[in-house]
C-alpha atoms as a PDB file:
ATOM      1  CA  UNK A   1       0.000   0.000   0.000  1.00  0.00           C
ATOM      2  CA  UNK A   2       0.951   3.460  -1.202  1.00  0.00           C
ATOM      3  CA  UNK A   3       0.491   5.881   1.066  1.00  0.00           C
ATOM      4  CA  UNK A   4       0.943   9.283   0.175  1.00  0.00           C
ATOM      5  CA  UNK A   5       2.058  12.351   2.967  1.00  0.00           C
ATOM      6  CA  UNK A   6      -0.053  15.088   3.077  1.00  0.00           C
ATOM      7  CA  UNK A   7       0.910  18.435   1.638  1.00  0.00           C
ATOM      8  CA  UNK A   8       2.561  20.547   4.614  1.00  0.00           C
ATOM      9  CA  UNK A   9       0.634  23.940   5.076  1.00  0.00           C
ATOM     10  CA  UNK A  10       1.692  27.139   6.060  1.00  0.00           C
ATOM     11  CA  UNK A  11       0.867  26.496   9.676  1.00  0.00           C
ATOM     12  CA  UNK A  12       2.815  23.145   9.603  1.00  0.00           C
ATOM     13  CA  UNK A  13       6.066  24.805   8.149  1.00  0.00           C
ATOM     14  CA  UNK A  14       6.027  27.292  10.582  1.00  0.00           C
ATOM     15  CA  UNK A  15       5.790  24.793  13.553  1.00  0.00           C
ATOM     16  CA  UNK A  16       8.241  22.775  12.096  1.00  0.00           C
ATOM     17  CA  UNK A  17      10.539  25.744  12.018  1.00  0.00           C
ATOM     18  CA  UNK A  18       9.428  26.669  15.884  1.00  0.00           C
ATOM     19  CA  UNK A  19      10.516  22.997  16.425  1.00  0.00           C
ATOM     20  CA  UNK A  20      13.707  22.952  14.349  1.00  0.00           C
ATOM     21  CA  UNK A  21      12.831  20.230  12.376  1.00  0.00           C
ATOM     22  CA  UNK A  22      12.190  20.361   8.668  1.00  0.00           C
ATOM     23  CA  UNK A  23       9.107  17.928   7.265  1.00  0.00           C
ATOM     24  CA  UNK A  24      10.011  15.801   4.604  1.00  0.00           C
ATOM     25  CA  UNK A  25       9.099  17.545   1.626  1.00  0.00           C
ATOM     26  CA  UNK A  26      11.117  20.499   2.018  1.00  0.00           C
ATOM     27  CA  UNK A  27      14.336  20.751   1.243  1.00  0.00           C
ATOM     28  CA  UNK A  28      18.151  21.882   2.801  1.00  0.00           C
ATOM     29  CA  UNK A  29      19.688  24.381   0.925  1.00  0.00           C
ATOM     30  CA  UNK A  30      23.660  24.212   1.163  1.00  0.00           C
ATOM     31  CA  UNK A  31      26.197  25.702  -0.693  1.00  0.00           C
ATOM     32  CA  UNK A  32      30.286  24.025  -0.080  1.00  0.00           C
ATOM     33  CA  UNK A  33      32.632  26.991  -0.600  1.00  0.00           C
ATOM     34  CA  UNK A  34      36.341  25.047  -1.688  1.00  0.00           C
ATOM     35  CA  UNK A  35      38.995  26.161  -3.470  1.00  0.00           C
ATOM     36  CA  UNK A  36      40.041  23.740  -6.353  1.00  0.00           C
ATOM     37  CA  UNK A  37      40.492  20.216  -5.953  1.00  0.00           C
ATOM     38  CA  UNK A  38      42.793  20.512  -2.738  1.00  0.00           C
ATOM     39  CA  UNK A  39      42.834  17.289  -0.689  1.00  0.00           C
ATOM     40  CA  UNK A  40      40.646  18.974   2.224  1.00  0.00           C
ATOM     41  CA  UNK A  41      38.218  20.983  -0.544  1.00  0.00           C
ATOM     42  CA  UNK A  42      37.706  17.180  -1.667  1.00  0.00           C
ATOM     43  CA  UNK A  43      37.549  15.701   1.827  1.00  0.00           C
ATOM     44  CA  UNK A  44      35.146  17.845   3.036  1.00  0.00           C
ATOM     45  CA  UNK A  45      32.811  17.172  -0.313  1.00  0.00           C
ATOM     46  CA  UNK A  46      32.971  13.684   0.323  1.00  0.00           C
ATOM     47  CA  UNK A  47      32.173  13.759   4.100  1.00  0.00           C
ATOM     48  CA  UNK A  48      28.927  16.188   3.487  1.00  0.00           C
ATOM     49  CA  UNK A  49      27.858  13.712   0.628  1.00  0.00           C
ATOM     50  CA  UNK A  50      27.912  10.861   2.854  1.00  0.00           C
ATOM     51  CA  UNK A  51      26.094  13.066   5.809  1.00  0.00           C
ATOM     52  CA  UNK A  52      23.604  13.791   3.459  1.00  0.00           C
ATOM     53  CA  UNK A  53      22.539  10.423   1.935  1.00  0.00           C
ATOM     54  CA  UNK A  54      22.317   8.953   5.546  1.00  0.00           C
ATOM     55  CA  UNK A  55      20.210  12.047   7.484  1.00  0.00           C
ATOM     56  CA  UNK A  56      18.879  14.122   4.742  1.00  0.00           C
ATOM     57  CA  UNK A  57      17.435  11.133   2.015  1.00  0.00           C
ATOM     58  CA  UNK A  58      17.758  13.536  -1.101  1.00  0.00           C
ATOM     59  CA  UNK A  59      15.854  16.236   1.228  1.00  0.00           C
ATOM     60  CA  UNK A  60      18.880  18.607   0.252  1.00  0.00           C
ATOM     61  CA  UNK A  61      19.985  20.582  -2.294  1.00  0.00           C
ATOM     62  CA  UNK A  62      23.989  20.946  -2.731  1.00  0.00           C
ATOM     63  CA  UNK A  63      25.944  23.698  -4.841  1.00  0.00           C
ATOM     64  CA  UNK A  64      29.757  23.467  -4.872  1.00  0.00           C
ATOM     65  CA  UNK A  65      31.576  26.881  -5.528  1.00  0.00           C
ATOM     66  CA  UNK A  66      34.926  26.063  -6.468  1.00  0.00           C
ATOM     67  CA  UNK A  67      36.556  29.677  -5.097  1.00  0.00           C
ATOM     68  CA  UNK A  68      39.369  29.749  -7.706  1.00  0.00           C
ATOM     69  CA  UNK A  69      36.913  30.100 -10.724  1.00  0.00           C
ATOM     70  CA  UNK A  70      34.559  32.267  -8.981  1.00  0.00           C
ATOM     71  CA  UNK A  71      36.305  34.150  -5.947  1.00  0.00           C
ATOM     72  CA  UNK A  72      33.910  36.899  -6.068  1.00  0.00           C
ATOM     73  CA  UNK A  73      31.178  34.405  -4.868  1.00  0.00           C
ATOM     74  CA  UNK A  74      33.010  34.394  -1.305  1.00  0.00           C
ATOM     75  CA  UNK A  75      31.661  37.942  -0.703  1.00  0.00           C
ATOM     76  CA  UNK A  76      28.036  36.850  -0.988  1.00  0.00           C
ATOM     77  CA  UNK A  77      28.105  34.312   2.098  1.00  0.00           C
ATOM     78  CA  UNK A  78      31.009  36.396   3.673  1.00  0.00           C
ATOM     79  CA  UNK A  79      33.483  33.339   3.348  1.00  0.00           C
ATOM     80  CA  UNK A  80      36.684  33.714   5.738  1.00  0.00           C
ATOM     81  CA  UNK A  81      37.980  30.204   5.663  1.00  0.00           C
ATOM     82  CA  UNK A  82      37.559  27.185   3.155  1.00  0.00           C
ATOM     83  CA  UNK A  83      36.112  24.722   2.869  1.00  0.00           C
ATOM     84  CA  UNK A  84      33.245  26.487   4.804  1.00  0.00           C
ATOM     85  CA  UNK A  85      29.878  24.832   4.291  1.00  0.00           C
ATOM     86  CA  UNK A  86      26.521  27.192   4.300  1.00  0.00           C
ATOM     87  CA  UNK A  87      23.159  26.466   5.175  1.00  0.00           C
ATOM     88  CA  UNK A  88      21.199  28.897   3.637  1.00  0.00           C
ATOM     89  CA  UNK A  89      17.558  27.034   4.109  1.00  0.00           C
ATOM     90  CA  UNK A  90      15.849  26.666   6.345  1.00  0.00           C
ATOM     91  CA  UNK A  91      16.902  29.943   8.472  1.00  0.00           C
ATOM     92  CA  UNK A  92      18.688  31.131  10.135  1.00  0.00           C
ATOM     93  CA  UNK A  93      22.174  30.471   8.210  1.00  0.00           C
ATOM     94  CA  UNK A  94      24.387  28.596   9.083  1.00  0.00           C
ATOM     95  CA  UNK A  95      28.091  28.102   8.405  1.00  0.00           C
ATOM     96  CA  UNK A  96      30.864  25.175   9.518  1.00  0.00           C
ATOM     97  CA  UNK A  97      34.242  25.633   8.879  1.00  0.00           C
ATOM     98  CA  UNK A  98      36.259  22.895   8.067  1.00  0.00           C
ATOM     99  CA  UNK A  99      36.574  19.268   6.151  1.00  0.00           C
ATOM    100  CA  UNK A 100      33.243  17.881   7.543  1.00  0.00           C
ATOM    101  CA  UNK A 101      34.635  14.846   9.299  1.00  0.00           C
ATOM    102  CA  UNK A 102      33.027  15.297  12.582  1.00  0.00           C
ATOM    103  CA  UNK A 103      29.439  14.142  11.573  1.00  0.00           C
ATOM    104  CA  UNK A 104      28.390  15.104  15.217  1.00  0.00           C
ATOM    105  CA  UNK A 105      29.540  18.652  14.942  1.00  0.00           C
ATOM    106  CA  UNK A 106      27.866  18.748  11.366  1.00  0.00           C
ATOM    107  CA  UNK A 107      24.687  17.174  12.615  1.00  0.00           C
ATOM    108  CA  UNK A 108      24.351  19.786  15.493  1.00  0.00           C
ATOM    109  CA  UNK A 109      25.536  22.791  13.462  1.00  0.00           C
ATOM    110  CA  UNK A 110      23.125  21.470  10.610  1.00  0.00           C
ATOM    111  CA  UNK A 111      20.649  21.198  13.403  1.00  0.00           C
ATOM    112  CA  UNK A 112      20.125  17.900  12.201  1.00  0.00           C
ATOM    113  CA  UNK A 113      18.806  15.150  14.588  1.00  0.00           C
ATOM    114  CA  UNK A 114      20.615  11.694  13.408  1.00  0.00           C
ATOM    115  CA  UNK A 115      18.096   8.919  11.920  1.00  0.00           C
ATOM    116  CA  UNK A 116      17.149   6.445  14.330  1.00  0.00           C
ATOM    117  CA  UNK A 117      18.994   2.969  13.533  1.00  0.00           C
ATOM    118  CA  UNK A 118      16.467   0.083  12.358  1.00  0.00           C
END
């Protein structure tokens, strides 16, 4: 049996947000500031793929801005440090600094709660 998830409202998404929690049809919005295809820049993509896949189920969207093509992208997020990975949706932003391989500190600073094993 198919069954389908009901359409979150207005009222829903705003008690989600109250609650920190995102429902299931709305999506993460991250960007990954790197620069080139340095060992961390590549690290640190690898790491927030696999955090992803297990605690966000294709409920994210990723962009990758490589900083050495497009360094004036670094002003728009106010980029100090790289590989710095930004949150943009749902508010407020948030930004971790660093090659991802703490999945605790990413969870938390994603505000993230881990799946439950089954």
């Amino acid at each position: 049996m198919n069954a389908k998830s009901p359409k979150p409202t207005a009222s829903n998404k705003k008690k989600a947000a109250k609650r920190g929690t995102l429902p299931s049809t709305i999506k993460m919005e991250l960007r990954l500031y790197v620069a080139g295809q340095t060992p961390k820049s590549l690290i640190a993509l690898k790491n927030l793929k696999n955090i992803c896949e297990e605690h966000l189920h294709g409920r994210y969207r990723l962009t990758v801005i490589d900083l050495v093509k497009t360094p004036q992208l670094a002003q728009d997020d106010q980029i100090l440090a790289i590989p710095t990975l930004v949150r943009n949706l749902p508010q407020p932003i948030r930004k971790i600094i660093g090659d991802l391989s703490d999945t605790q500190r990413v969870l938390v600073g994603l505000n993230i709660r881990p799946q439950a094993k089954t």
